[in-house]
C-alpha atoms as a PDB file:
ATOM      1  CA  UNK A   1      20.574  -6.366   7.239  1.00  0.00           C
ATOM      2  CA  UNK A   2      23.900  -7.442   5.842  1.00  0.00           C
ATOM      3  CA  UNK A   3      26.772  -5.804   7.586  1.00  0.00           C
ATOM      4  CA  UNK A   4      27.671  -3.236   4.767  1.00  0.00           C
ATOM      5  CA  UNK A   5      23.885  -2.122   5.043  1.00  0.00           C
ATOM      6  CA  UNK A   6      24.179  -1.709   8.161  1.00  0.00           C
ATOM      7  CA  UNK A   7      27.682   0.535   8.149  1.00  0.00           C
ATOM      8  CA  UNK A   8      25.634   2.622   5.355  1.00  0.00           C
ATOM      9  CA  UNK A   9      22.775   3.302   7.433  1.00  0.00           C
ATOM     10  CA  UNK A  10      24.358   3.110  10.802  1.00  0.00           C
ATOM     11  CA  UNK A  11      24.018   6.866  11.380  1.00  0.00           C
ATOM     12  CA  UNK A  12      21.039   7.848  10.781  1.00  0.00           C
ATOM     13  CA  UNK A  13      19.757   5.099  12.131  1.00  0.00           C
ATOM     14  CA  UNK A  14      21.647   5.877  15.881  1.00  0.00           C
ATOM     15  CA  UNK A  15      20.360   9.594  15.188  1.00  0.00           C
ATOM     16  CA  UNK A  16      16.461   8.752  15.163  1.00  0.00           C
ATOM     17  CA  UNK A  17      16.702   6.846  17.970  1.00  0.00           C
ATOM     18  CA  UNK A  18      19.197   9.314  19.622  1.00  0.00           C
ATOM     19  CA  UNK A  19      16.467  11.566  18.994  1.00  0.00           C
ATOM     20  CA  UNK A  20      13.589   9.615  20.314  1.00  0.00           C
ATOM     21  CA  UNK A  21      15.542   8.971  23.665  1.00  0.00           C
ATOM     22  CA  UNK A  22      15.706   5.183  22.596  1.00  0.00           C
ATOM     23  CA  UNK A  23      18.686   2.763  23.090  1.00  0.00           C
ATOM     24  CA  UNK A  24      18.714  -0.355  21.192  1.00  0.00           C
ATOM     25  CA  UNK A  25      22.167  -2.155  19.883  1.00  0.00           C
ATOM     26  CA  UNK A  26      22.434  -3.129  16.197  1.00  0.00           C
ATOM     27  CA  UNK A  27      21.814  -6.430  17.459  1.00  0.00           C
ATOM     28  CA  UNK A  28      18.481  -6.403  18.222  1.00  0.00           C
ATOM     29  CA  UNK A  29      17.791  -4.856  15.015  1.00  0.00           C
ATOM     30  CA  UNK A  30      14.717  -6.174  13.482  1.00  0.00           C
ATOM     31  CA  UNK A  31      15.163  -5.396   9.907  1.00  0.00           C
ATOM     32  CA  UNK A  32      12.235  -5.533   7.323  1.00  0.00           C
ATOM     33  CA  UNK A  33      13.722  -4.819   3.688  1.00  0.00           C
ATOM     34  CA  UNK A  34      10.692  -5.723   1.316  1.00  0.00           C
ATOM     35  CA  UNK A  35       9.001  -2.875   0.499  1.00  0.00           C
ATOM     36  CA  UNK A  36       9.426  -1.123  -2.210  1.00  0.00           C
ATOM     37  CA  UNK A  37      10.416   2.654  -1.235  1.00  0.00           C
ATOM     38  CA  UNK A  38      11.642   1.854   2.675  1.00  0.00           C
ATOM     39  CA  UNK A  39      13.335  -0.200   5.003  1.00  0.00           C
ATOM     40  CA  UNK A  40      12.012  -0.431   8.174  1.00  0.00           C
ATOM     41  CA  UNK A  41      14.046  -1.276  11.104  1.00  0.00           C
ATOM     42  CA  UNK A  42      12.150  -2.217  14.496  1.00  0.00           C
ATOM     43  CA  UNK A  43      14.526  -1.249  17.384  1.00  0.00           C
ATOM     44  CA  UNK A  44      13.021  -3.322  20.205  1.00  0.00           C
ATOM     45  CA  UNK A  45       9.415  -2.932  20.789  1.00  0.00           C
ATOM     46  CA  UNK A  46      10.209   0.379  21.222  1.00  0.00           C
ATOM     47  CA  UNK A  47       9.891   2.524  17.661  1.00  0.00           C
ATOM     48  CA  UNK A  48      10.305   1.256  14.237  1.00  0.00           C
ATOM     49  CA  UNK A  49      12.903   3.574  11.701  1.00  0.00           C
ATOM     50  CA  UNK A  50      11.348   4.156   8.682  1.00  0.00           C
ATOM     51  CA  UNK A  51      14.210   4.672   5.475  1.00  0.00           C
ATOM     52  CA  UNK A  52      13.470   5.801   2.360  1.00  0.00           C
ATOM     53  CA  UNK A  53      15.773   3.541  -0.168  1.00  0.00           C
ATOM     54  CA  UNK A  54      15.937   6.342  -3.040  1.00  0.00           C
ATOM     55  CA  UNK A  55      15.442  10.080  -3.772  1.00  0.00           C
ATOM     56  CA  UNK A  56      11.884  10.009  -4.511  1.00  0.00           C
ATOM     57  CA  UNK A  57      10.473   8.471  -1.472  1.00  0.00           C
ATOM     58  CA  UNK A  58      13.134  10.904   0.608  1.00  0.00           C
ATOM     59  CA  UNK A  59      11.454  13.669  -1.049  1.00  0.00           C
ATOM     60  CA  UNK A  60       7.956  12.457  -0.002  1.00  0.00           C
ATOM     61  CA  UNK A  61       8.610  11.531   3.530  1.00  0.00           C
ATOM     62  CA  UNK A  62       7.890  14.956   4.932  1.00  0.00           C
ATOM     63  CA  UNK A  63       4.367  14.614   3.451  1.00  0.00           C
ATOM     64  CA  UNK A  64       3.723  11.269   4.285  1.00  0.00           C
ATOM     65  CA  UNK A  65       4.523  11.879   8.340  1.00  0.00           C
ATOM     66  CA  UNK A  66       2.091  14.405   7.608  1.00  0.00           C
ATOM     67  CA  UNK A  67      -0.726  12.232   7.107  1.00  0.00           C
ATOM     68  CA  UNK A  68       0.191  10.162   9.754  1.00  0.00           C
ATOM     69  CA  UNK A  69      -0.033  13.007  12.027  1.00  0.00           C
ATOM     70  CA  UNK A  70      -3.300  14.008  10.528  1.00  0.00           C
ATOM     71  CA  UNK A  71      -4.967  10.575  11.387  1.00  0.00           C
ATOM     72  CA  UNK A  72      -7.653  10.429  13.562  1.00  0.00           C
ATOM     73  CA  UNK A  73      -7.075   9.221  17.458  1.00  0.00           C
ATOM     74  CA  UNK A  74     -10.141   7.177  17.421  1.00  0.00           C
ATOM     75  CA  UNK A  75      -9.597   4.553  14.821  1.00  0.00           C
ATOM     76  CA  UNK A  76     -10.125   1.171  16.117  1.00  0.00           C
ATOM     77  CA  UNK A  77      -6.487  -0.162  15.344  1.00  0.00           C
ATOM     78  CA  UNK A  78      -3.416   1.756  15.900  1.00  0.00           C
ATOM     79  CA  UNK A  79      -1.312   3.671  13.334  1.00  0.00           C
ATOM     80  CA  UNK A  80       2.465   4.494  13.236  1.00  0.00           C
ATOM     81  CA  UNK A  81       2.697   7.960  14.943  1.00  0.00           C
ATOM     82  CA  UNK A  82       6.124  10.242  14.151  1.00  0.00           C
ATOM     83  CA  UNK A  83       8.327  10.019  17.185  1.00  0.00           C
ATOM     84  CA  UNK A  84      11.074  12.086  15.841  1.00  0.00           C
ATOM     85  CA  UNK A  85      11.627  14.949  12.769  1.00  0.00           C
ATOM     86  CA  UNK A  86      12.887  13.585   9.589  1.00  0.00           C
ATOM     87  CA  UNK A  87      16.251  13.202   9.781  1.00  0.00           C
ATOM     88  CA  UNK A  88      19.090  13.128   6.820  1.00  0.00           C
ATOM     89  CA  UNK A  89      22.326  11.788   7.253  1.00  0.00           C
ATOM     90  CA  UNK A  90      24.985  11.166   4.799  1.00  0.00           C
ATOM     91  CA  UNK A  91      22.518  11.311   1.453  1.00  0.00           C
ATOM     92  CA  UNK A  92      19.922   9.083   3.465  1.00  0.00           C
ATOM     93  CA  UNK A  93      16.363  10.110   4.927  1.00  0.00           C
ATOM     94  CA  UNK A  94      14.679   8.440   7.880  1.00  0.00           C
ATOM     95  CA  UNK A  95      11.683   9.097  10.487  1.00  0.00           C
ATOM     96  CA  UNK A  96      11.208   7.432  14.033  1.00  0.00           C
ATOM     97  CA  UNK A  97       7.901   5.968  14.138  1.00  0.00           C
ATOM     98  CA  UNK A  98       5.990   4.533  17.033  1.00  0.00           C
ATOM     99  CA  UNK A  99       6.080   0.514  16.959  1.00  0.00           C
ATOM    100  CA  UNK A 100       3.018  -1.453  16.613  1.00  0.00           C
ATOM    101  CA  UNK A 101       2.854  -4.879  17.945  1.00  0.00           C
ATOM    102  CA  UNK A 102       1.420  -7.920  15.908  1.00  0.00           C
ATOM    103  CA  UNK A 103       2.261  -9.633  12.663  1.00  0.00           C
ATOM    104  CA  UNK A 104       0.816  -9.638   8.864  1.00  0.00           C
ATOM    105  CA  UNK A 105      -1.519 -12.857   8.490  1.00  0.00           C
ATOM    106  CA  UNK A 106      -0.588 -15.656   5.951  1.00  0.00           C
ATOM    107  CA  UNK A 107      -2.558 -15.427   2.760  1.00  0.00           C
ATOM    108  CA  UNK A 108      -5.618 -16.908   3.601  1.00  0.00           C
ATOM    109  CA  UNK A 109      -9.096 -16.034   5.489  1.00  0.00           C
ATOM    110  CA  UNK A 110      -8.893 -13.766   8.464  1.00  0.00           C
ATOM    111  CA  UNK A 111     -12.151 -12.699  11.172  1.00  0.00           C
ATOM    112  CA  UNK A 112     -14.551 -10.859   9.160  1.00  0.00           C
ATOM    113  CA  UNK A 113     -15.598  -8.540  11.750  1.00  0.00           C
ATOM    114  CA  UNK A 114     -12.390  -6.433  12.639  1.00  0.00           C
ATOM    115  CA  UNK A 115     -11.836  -5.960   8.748  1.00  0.00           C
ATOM    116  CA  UNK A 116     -15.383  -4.800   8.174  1.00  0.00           C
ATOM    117  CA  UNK A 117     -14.537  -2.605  10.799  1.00  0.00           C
ATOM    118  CA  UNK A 118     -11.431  -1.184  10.171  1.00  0.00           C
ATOM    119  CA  UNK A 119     -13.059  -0.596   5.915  1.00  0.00           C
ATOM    120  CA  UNK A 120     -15.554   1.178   7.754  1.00  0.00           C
ATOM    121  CA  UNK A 121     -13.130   3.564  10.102  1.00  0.00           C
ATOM    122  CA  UNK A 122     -11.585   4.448   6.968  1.00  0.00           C
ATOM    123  CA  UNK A 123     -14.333   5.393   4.810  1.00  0.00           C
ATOM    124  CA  UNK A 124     -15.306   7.960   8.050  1.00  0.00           C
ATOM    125  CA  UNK A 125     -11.903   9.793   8.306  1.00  0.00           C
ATOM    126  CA  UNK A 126     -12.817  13.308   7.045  1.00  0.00           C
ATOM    127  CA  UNK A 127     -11.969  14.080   3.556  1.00  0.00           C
ATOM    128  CA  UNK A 128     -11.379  17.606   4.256  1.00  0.00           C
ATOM    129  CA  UNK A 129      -9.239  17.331   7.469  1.00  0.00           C
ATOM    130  CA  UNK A 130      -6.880  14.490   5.821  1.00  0.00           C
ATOM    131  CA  UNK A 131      -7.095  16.370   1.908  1.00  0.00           C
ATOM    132  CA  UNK A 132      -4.867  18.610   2.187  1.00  0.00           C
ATOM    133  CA  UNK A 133      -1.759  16.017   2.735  1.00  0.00           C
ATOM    134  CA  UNK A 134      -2.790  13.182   0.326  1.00  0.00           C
ATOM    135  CA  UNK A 135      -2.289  12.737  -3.316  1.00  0.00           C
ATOM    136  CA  UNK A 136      -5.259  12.493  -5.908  1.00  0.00           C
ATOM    137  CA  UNK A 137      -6.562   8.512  -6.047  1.00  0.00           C
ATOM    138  CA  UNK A 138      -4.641   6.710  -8.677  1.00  0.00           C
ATOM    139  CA  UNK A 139      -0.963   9.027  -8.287  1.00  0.00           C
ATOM    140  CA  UNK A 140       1.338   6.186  -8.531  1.00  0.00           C
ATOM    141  CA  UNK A 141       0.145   4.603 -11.538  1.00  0.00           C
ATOM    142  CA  UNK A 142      -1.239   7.833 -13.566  1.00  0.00           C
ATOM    143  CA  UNK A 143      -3.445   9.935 -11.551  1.00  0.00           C
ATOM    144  CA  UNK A 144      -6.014  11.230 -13.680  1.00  0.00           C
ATOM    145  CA  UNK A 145      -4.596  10.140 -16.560  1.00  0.00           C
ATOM    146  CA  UNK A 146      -4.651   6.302 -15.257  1.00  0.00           C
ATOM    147  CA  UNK A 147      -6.853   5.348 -18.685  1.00  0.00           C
ATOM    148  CA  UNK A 148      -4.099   6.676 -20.813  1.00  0.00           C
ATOM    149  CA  UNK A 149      -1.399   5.164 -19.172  1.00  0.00           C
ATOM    150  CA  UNK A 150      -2.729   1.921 -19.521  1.00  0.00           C
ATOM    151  CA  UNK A 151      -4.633   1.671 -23.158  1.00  0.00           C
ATOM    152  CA  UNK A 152      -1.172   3.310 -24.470  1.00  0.00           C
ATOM    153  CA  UNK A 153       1.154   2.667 -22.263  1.00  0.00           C
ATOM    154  CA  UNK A 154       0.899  -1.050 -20.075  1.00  0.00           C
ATOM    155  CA  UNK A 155      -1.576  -3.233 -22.563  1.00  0.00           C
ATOM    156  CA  UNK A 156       0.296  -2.650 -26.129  1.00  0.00           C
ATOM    157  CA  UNK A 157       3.010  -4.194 -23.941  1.00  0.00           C
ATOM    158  CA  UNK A 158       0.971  -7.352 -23.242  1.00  0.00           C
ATOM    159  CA  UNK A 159       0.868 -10.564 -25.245  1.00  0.00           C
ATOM    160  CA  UNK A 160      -1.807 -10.000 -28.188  1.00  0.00           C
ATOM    161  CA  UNK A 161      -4.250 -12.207 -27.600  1.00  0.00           C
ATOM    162  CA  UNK A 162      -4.626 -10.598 -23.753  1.00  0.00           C
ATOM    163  CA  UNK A 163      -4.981  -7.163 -25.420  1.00  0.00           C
ATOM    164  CA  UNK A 164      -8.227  -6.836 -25.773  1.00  0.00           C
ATOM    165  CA  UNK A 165      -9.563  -8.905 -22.573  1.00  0.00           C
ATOM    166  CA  UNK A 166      -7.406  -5.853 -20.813  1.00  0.00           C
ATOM    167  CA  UNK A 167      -9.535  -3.242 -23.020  1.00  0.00           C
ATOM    168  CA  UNK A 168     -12.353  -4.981 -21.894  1.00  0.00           C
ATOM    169  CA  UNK A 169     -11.623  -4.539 -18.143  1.00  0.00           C
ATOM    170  CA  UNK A 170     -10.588  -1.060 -18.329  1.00  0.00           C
ATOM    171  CA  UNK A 171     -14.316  -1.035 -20.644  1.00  0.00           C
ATOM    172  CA  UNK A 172     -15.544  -2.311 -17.463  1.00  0.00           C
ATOM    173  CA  UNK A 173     -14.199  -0.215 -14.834  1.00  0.00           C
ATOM    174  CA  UNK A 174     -15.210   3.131 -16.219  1.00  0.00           C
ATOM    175  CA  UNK A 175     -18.678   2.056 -16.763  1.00  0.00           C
ATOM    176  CA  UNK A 176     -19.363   1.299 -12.768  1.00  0.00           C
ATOM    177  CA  UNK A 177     -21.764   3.927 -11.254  1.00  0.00           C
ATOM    178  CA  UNK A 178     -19.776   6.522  -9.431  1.00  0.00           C
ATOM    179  CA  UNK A 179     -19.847   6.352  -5.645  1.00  0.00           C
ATOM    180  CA  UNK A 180     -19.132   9.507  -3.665  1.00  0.00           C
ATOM    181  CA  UNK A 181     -15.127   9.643  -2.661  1.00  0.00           C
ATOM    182  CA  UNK A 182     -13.584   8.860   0.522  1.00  0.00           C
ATOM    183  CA  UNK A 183     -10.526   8.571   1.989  1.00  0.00           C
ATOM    184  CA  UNK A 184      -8.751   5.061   0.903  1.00  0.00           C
ATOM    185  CA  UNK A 185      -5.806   3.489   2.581  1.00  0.00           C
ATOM    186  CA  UNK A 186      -4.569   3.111  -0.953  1.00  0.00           C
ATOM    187  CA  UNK A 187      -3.120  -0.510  -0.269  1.00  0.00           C
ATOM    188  CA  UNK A 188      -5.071  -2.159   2.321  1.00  0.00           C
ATOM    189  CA  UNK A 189      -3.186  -5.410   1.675  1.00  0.00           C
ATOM    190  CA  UNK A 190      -2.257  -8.428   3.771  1.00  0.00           C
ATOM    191  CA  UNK A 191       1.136  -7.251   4.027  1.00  0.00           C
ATOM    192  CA  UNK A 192       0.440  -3.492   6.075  1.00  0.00           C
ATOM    193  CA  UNK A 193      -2.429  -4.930   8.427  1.00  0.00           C
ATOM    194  CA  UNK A 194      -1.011  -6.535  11.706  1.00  0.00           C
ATOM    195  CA  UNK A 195      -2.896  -9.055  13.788  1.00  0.00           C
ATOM    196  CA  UNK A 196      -2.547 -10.312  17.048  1.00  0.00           C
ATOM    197  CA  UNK A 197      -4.375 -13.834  17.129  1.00  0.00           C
ATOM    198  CA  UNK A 198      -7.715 -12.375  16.069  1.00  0.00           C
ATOM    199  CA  UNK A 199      -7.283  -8.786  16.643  1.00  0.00           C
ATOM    200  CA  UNK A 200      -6.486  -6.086  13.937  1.00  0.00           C
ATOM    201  CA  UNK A 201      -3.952  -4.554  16.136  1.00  0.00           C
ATOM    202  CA  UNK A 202      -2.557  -2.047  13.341  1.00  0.00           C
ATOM    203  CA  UNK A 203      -2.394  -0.613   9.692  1.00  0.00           C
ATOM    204  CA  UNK A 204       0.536   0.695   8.340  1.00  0.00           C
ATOM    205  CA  UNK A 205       1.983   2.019   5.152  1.00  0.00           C
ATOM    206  CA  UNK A 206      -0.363   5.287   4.561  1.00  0.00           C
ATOM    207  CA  UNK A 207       1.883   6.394   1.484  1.00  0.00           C
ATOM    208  CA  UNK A 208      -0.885   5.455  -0.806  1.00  0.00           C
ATOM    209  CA  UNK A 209      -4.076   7.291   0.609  1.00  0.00           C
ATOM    210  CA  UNK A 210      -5.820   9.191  -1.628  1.00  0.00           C
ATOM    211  CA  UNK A 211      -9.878  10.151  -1.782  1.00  0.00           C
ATOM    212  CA  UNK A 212     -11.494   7.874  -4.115  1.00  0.00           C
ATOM    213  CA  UNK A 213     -13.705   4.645  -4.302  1.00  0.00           C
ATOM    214  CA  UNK A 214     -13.665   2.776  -1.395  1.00  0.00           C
ATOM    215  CA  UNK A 215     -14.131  -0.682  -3.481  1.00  0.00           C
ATOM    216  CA  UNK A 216     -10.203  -0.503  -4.012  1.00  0.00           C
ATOM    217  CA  UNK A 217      -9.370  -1.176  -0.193  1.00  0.00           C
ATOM    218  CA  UNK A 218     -11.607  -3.609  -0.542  1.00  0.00           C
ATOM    219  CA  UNK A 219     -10.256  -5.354  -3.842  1.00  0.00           C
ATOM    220  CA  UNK A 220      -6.947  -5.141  -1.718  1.00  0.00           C
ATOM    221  CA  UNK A 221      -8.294  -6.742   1.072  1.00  0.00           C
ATOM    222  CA  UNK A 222     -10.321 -10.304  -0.960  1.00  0.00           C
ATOM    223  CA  UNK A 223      -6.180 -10.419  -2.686  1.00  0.00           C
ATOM    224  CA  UNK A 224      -5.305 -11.689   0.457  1.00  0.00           C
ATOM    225  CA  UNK A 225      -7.892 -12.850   2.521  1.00  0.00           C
ATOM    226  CA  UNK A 226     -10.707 -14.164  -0.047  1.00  0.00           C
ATOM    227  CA  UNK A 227     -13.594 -12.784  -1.801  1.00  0.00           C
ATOM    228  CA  UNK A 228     -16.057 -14.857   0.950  1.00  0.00           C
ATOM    229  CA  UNK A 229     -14.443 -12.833   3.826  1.00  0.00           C
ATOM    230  CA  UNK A 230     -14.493  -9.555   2.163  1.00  0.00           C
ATOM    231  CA  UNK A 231     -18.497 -10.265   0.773  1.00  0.00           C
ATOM    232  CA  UNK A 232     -19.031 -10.495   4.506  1.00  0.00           C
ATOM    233  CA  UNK A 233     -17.577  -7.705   5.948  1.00  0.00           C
ATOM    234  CA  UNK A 234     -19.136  -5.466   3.136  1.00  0.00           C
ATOM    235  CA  UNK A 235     -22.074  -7.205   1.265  1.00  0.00           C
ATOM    236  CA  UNK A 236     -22.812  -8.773  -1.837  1.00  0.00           C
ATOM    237  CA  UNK A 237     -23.201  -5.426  -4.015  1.00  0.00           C
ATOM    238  CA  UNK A 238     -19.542  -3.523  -2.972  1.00  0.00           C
ATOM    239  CA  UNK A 239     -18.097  -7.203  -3.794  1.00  0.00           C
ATOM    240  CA  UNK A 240     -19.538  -6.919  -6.782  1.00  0.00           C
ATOM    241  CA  UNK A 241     -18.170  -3.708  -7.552  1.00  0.00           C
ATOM    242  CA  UNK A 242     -15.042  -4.133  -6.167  1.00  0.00           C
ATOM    243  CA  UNK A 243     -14.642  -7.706  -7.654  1.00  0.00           C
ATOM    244  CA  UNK A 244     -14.581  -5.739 -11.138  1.00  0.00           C
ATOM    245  CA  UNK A 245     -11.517  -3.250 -10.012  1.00  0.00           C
ATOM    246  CA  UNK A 246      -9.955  -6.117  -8.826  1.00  0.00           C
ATOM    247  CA  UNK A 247      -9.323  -7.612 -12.578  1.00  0.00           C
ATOM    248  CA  UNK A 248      -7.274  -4.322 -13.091  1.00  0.00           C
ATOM    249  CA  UNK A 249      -4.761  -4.619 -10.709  1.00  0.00           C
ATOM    250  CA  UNK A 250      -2.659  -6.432 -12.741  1.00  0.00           C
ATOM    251  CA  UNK A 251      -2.178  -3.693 -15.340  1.00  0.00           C
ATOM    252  CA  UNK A 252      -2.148  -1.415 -12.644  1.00  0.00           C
ATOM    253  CA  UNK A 253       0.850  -3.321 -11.500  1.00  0.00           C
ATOM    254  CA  UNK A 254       2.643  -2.528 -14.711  1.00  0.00           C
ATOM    255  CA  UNK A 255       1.437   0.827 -14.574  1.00  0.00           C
ATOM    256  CA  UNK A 256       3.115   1.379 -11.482  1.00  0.00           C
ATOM    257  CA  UNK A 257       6.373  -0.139 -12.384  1.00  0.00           C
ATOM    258  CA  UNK A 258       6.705   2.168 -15.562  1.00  0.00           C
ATOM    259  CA  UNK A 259       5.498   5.492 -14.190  1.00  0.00           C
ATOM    260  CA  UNK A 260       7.914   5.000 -11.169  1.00  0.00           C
ATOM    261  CA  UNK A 261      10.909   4.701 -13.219  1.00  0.00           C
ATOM    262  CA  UNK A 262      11.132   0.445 -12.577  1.00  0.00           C
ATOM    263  CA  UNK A 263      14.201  -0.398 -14.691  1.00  0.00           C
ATOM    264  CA  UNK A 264      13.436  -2.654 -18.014  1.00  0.00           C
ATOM    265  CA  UNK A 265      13.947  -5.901 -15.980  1.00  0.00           C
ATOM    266  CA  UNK A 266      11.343  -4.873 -13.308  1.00  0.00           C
ATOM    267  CA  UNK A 267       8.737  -3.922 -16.425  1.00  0.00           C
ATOM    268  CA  UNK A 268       9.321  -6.821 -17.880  1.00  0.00           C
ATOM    269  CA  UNK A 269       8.935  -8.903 -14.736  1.00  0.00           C
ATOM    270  CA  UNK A 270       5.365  -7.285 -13.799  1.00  0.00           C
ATOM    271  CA  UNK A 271       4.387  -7.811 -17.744  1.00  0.00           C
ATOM    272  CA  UNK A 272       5.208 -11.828 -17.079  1.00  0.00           C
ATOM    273  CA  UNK A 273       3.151 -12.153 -14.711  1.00  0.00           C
ATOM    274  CA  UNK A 274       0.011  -9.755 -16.104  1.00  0.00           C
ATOM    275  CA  UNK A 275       0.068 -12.348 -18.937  1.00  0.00           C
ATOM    276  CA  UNK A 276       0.206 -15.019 -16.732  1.00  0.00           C
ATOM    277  CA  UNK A 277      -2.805 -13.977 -14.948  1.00  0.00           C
ATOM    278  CA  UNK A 278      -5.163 -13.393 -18.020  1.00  0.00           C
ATOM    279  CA  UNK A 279      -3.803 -16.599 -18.749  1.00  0.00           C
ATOM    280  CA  UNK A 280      -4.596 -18.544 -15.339  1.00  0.00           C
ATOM    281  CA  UNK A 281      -8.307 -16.236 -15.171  1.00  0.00           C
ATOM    282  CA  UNK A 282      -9.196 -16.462 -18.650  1.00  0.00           C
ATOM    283  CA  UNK A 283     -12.003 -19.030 -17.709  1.00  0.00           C
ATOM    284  CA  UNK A 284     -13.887 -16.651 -15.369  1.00  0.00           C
ATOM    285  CA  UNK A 285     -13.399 -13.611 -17.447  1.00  0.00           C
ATOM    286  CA  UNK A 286     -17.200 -12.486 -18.005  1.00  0.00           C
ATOM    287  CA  UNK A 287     -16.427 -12.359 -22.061  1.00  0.00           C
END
């Protein structure tokens, strides 16, 4: 965190861990800046402060500790729990979360077992106990509307000649045999699950569960760790299935920059590299 950051978010920072009874010096500030709605600052191994960078995701915040509080006890990985009430300070939101030891995994293949595991733990959280605090599958890129947003919105913007491969995969998508919903992580990527050596030690970011189809975690999951891993942990007919949403993720990508307000740069940026990837997979396309 550069030292003007810092200044900015010095107070609310000191006043979640004020709250939570924690002392840590800016020092040992372990600042992760990546993400795309929060900063999250580890203070020790002691709780990790969760800020929301703009207005929107300030806004949310109350419902997504909400979920986190709503999560069951018994999963078989730990989940950041609220330590402390949100908290404004000078135009900024923050929440005190509990720290989770263990790091994200390079790109690359990871133990089958704990990730079949932890899909499965998922897919058994109750729908109607976690419902009420979740958005509908889909919210951050066009809800129920996701079609729409990307036959007139994302794929006019593509190159030409990718057009109507992207038609095609949306084609593709809607014809798949519903499955019955359950409750999705939402983005159950490399990047939110943290390993210790071979142990899946945590999952974090919950700001994308919804109830939907449980092939998108997985999708999320062969992105990072490989289509062989993932066929293990959940067999050859959910890769199947899940290997077709997978193809949309791109657009999605696009989807999600423009119905979030990216600016014209960050549009254009996801659109790059949605053409570059029909243009890298167009040999394994199935038409």
């Amino acid at each position: 965190m550069s030292r003007f950051a810092r200044m900015r978010y010095f107070p609310l920072i000191k006043a979640v861990l004020d709250q939570a009874g924690v002392r840590v010096e800016p020092d040992d500030w372990e600042v992760h800046s990546n993400g795309s709605a929060h900063i999250v600052v580890n203070a020790g191994h002691l709780l990790s402060v969760r800020v929301a960078k703009a207005h929107d995701a300030a806004k949310a915040m109350d419902s997504r500790v909400r979920i986190l509080r709503a999560l069951p006890r018994d999963l078989p990985f730990e989940v950041p729990r609220p330590l402390t009430r949100v908290i404004s300070r000078a135009g900024y939101t923050a929440v005190g979360l509990t720290w989770i030891p263990g790091e994200a995994r390079d790109i690359g293949p990871a133990p089958a077992r704990p990730l079949g595991r932890a899909l499965r733990a998922i897919g058994r959280i109750d729908a109607v106990q976690l419902g009420p605090y979740v958005e509908k599958a889909h919210f951050h890129w066009g809800g129920d509307d996701w079609e729409t947003t990307l036959r007139e919105t994302v794929i006019p913007r593509l190159f030409t000649d990718n057009q109507r491969m992207a038609h095609r995969i949306v084609d593709d998508v809607l014809d798949l045999d519903p499955v019955e919903p359950r409750v999705i992580h939402g983005d159950f990527s490399g990047h939110n699950l943290l390993w210790t050596k071979d142990k899946l030690t945590g999952v974090i970011d919950w700001d994308h569960t919804a109830i939907g189809d449980p092939a998108w975690d997985i999708a999320s999951a062969a992105n990072w760790y490989g289509w062989d891993v993932l066929t293990k942990c959940v067999g050859k007919d959910w890769a199947a299935r899940a290997k077709i949403i997978h193809r949309l993720m791109p657009l999605q990508s696009v989807g999600y920059a423009i119905v979030n307000g990216g600016g014209g740069a960050i549009v254009r940026q996801s659109l790059e590299r949605t053409d570059a990837w029909f243009e890298e997979h167009k040999p394994e396309l199935p038409w």
